[in-house]
N, C-alpha and C. Protein backbone atom coordinates (compact mmCIF):
# COMPACT_ATOMS: atom_id res chain seq x y z
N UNK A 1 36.30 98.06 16.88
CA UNK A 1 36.90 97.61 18.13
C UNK A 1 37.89 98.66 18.62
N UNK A 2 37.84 98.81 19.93
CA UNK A 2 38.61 99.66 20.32
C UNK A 2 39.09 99.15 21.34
N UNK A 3 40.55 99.99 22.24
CA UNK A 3 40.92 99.42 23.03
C UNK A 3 40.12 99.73 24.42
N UNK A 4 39.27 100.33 24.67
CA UNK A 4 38.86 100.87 25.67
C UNK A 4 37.47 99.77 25.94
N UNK A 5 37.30 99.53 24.85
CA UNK A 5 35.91 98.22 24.39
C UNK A 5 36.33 96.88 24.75
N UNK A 6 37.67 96.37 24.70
CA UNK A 6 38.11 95.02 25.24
C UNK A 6 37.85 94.71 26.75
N UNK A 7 37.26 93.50 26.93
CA UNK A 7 37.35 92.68 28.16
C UNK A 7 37.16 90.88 27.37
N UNK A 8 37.72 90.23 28.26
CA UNK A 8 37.49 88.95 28.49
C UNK A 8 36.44 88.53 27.70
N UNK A 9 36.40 87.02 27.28
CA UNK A 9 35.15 86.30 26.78
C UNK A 9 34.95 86.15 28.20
N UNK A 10 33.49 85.85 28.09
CA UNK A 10 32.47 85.53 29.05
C UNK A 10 32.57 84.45 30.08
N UNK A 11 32.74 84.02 31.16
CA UNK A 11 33.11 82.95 31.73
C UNK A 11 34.40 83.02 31.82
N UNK A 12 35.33 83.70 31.35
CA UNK A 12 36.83 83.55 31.49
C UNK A 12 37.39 83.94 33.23
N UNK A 13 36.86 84.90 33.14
CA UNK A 13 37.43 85.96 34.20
C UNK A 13 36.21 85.04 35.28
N UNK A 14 36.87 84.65 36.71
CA UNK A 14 36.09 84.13 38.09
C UNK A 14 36.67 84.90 39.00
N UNK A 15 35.84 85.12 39.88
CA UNK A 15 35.94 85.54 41.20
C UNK A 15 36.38 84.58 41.73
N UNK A 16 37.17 85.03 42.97
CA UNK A 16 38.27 84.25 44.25
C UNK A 16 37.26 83.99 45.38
N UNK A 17 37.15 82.74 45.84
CA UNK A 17 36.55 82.26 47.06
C UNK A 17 36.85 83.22 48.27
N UNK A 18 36.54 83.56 48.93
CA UNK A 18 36.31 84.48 49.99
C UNK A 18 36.52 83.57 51.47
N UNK A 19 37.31 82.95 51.40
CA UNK A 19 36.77 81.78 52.86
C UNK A 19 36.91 82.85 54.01
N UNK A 20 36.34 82.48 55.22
CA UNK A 20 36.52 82.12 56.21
C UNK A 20 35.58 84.18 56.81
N UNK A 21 34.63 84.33 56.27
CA UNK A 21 33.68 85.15 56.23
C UNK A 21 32.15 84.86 56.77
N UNK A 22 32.10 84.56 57.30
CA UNK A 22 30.99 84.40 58.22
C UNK A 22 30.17 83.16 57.56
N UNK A 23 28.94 82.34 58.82
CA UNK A 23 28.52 81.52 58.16
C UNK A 23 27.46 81.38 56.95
N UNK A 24 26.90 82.56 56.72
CA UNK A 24 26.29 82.43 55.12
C UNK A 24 27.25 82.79 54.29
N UNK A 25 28.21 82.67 53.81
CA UNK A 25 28.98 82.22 53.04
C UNK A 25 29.63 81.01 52.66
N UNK A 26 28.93 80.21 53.10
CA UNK A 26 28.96 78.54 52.88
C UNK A 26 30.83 78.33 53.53
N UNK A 27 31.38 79.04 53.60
CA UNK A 27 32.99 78.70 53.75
C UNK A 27 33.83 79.86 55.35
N UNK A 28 32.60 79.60 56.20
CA UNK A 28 32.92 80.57 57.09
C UNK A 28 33.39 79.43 57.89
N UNK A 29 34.03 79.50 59.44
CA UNK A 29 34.55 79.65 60.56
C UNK A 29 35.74 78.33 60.25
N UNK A 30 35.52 77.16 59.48
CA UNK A 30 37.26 76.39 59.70
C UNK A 30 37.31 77.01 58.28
N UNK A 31 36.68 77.53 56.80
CA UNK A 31 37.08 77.74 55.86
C UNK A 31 37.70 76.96 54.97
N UNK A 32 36.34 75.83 55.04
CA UNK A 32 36.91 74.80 54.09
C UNK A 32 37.66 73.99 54.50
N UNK A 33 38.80 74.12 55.46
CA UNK A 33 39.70 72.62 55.66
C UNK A 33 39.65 71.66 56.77
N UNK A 34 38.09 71.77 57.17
CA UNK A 34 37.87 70.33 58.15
C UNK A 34 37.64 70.96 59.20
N UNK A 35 37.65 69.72 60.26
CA UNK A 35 38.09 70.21 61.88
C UNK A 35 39.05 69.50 62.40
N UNK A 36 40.01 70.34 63.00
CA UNK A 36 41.51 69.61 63.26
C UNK A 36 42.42 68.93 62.61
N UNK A 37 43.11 68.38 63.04
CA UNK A 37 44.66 67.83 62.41
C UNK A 37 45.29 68.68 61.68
N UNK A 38 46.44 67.94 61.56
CA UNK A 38 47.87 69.03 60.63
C UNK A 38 47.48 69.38 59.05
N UNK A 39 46.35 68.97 58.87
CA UNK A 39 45.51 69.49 57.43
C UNK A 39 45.38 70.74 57.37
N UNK A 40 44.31 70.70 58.47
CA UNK A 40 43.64 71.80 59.02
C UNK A 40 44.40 72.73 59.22
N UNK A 41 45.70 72.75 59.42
CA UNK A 41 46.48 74.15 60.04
C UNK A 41 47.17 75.31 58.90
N UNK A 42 47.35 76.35 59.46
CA UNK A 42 48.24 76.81 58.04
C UNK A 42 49.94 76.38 58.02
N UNK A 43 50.32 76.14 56.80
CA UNK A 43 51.57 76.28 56.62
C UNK A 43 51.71 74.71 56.20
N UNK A 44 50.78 74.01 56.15
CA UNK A 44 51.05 72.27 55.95
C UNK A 44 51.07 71.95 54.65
N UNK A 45 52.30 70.90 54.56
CA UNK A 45 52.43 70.55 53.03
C UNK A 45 53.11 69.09 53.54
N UNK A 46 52.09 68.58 52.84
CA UNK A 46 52.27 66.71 52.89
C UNK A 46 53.50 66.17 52.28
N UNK A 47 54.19 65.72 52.92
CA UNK A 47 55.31 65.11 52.19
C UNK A 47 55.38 63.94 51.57
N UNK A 48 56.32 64.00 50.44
CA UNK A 48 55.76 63.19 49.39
C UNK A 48 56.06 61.82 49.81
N UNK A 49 54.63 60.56 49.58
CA UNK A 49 55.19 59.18 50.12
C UNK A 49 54.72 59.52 51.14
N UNK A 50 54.02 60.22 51.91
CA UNK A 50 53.92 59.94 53.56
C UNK A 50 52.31 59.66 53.86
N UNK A 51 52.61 58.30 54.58
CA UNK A 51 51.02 57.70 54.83
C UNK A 51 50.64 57.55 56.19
N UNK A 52 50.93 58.88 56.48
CA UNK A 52 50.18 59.02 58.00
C UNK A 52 50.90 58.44 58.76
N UNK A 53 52.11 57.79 58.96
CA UNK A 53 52.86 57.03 59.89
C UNK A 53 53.08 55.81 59.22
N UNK A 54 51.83 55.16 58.93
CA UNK A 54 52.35 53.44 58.11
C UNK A 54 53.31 53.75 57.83
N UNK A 55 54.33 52.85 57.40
CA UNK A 55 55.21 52.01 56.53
C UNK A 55 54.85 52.81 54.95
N UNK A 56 55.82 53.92 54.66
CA UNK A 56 54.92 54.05 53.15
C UNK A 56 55.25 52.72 52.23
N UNK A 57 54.50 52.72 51.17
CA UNK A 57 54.63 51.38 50.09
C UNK A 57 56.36 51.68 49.29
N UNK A 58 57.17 52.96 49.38
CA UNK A 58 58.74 52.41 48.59
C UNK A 58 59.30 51.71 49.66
N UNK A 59 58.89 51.67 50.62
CA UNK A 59 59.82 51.30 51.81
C UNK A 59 59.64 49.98 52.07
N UNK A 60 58.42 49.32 51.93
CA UNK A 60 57.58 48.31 52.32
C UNK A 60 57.77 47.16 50.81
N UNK A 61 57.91 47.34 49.65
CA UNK A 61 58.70 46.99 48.88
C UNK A 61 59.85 46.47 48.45
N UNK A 62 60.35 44.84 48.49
CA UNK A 62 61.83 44.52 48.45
C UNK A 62 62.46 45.18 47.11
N UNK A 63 63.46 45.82 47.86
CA UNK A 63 64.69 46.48 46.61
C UNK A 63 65.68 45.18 45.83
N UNK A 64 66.08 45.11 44.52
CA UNK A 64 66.29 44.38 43.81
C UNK A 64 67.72 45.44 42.74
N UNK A 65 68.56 44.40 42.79
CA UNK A 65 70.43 44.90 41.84
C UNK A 65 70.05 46.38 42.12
N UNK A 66 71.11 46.67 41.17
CA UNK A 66 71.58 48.42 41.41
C UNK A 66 72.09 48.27 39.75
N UNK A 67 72.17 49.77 39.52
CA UNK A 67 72.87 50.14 38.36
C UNK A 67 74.44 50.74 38.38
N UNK A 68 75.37 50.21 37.50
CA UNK A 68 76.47 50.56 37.36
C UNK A 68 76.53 51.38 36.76
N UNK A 69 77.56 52.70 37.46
CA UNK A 69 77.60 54.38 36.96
C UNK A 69 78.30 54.10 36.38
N UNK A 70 79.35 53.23 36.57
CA UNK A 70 80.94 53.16 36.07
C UNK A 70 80.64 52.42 34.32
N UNK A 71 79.66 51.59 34.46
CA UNK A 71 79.29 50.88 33.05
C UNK A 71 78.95 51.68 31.50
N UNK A 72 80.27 51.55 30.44
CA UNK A 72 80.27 51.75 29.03
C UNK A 72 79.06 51.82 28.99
N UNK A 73 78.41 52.94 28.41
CA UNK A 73 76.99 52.58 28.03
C UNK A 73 77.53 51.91 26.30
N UNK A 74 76.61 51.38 25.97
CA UNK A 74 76.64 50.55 24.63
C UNK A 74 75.61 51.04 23.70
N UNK A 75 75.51 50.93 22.61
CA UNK A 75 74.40 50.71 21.47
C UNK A 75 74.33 49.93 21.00
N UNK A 76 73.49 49.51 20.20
CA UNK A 76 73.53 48.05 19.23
C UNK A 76 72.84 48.71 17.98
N UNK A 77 73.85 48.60 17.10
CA UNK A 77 73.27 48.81 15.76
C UNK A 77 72.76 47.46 14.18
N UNK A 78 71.75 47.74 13.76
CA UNK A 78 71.68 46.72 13.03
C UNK A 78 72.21 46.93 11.54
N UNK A 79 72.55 45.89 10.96
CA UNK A 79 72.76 45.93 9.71
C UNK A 79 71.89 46.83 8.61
N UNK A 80 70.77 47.37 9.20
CA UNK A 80 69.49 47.70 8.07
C UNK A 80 70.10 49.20 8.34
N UNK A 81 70.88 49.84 9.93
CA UNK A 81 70.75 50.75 9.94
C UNK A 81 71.86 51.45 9.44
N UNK A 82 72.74 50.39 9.15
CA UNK A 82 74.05 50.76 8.27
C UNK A 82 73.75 50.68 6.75
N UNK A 83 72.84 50.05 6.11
CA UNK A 83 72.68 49.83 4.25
C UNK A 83 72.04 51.09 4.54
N UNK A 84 71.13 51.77 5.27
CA UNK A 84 70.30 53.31 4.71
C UNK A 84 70.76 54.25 5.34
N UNK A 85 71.75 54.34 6.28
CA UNK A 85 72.69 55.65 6.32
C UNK A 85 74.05 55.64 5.83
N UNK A 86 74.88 54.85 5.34
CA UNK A 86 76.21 54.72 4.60
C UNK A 86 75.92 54.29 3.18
N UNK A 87 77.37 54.98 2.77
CA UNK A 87 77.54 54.41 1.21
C UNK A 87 78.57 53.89 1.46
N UNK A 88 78.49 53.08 -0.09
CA UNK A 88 79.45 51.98 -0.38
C UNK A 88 81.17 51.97 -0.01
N UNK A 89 81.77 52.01 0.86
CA UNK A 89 83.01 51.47 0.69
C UNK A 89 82.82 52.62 2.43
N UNK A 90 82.44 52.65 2.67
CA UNK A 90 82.41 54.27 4.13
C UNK A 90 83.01 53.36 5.47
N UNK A 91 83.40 54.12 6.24
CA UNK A 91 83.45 53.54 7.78
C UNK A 91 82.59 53.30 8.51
N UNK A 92 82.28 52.44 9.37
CA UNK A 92 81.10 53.06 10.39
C UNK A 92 81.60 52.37 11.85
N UNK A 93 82.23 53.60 12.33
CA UNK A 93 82.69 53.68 13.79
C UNK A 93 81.66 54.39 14.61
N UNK A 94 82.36 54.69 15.79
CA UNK A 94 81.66 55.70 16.62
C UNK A 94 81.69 56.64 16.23
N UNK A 95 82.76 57.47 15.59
CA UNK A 95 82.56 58.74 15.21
C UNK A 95 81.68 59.30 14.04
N UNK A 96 82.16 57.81 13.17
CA UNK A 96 80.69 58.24 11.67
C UNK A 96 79.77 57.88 12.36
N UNK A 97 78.85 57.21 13.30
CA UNK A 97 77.64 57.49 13.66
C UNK A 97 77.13 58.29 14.67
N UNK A 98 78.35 58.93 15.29
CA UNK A 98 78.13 60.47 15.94
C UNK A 98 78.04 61.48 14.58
N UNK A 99 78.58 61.41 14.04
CA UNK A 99 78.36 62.63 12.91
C UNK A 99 77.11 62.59 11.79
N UNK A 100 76.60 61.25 11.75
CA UNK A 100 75.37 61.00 11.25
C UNK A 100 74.23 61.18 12.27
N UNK A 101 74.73 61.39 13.64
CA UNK A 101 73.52 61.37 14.46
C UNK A 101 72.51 60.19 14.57
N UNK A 102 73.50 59.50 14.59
CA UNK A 102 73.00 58.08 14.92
C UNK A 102 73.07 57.46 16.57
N UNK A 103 73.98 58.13 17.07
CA UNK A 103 74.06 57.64 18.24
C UNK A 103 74.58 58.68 18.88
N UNK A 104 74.14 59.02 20.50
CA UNK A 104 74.31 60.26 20.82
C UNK A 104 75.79 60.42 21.47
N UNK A 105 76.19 61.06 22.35
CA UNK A 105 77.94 61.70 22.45
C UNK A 105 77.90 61.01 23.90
N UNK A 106 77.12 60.65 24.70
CA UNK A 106 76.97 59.13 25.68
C UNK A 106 77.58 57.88 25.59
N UNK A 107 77.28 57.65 24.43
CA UNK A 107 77.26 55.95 23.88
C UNK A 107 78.92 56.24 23.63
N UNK A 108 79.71 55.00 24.19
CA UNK A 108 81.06 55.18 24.35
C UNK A 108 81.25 53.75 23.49
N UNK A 109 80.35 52.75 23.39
CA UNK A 109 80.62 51.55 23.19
C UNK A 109 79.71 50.83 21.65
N UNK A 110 80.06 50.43 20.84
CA UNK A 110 78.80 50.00 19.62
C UNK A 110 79.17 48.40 19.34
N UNK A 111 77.71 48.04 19.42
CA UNK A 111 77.70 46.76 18.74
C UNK A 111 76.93 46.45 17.38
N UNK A 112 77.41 45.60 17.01
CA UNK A 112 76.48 45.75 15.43
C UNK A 112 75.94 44.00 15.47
N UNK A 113 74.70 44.40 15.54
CA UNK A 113 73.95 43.00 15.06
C UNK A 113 73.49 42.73 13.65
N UNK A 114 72.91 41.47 13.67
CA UNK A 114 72.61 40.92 12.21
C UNK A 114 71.23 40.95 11.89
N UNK A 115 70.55 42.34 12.14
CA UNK A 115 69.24 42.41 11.89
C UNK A 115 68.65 43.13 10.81
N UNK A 116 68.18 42.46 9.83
CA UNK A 116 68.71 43.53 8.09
C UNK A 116 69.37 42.89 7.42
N UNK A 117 69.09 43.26 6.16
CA UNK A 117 69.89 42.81 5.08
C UNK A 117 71.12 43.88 4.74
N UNK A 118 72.35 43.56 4.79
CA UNK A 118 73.45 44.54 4.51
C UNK A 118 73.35 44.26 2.87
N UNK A 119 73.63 45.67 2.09
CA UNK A 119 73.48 46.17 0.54
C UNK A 119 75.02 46.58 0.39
N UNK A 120 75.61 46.74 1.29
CA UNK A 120 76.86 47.39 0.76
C UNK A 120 77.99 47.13 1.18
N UNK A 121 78.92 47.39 0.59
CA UNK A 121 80.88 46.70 1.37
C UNK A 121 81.31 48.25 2.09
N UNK A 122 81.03 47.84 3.47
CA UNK A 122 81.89 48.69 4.51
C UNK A 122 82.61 48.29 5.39
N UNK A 123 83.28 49.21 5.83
CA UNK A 123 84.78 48.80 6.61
C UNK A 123 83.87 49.31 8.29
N UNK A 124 84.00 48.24 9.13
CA UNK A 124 83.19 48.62 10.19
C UNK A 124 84.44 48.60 11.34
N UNK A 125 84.43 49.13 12.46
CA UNK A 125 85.00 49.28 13.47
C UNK A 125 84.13 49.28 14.68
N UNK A 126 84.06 48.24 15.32
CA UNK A 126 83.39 47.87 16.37
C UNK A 126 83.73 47.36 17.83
N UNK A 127 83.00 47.50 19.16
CA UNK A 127 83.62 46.95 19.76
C UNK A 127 83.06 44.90 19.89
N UNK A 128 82.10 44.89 19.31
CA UNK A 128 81.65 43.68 19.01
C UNK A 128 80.81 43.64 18.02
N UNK A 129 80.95 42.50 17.00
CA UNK A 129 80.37 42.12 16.18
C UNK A 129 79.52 40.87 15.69
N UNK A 130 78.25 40.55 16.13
CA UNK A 130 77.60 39.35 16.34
C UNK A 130 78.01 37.93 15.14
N UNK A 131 78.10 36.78 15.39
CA UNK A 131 78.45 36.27 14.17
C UNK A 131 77.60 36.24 13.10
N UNK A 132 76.48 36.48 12.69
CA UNK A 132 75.48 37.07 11.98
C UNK A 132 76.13 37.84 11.18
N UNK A 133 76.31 38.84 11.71
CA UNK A 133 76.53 39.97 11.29
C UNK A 133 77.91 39.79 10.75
N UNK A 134 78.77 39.55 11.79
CA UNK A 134 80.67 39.41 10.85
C UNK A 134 80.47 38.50 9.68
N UNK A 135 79.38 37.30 9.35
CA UNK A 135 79.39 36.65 8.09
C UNK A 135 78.48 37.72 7.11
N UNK A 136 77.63 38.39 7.35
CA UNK A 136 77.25 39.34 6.41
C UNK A 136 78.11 40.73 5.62
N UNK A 137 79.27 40.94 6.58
CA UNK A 137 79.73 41.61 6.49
C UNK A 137 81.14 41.63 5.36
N UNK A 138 81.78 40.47 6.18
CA UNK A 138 82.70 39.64 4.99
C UNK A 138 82.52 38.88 3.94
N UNK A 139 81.16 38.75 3.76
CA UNK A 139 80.50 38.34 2.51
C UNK A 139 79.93 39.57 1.27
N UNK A 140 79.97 40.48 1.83
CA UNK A 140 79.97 41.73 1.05
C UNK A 140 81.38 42.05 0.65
N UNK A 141 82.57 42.04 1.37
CA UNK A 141 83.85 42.26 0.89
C UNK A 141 84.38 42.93 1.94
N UNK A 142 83.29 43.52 2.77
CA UNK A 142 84.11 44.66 4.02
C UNK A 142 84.92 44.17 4.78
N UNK A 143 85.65 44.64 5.72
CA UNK A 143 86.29 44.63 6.96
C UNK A 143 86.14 44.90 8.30
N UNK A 144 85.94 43.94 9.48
CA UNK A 144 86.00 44.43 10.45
C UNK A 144 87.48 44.64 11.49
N UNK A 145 87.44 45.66 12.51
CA UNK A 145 88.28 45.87 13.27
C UNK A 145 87.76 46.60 14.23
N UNK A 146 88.86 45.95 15.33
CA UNK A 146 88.13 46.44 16.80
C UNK A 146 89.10 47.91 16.78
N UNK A 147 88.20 48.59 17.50
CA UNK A 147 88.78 50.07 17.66
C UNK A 147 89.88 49.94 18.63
N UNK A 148 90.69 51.20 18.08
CA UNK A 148 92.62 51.48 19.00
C UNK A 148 91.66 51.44 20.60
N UNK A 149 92.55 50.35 21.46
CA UNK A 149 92.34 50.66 23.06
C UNK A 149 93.15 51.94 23.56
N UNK A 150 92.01 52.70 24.66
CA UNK A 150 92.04 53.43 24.86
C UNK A 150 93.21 52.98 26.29
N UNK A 151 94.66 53.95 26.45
CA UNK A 151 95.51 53.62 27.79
C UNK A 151 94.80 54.05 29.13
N UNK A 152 95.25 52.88 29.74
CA UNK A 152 94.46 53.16 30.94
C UNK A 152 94.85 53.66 32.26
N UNK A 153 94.32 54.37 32.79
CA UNK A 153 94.98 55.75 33.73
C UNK A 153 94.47 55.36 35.48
């Protein structure tokens, strides 16, 4: 093999349509894009959602609530996900499950539910704790506490 010997596998490499070249070239005098309208012209690009004038369908659609920017985003963590990433006697706040990569640097707010069997006595810091879960918790020996409020500005 040499370099002077290389080309393409077979079928790779196509030739470019030729429009608007006379009529035995199957693509001579409109060149493929019809007859008339703003299709037909150069420089046209359909805008997105647009149905010819109708009413497009987001518009025609009743809109329903809104989302709050201003809203704590939250997590909810379960008990199963605290017995297989902590050991025995550990914290599990926001910051030990930012540093375990448990919850991403977004989540401002954690809740811990009672889904799982808890294996171990930890000291949890939460901003809510389901009653499920606070009897699983103090039945192991741990502690809960709500995290220091943050002053408000």
């Amino acid at each position: 093999m040499k370099l002077n010997e290389l080309k393409p596998a077979e079928g790779a490499v196509k030739n470019r349509k030729r429009v608007g070249r006379g009529p035995g070239s199957g693509t001579g005098k409109t060149s493929g894009a019809g007859e008339k309208g703003q299709k037909s012209r150069r420089g046209y690009s359909g805008k997105r959602g647009f149905e010819g004038g109708q009413m497009p369908l987001h518009r025609r659609l009743p809109k329903r609530g809104f989302t709050n920017v201003h809203a704590a985003i939250s997590k909810e963590i379960g008990l199963e996900v605290i017995s297989n990433n902590f050991q025995d006697g550990e914290t599990v706040s926001l910051s030990t499950l930012r540093d375990k990569k448990l919850i991403n640097s977004s989540i401002k707010k954690i809740i811990v539910l009672a889904s799982g069997e808890l294996s171990l006595k930890v000291n949890v810091v939460a901003d809510r704790v389901t009653k499920g879960a606070r009897e699983a918790i103090l039945a192991k020996g741990g502690t809960i506490e709500e995290p220091a409020a943050k002053p408000v500005q």
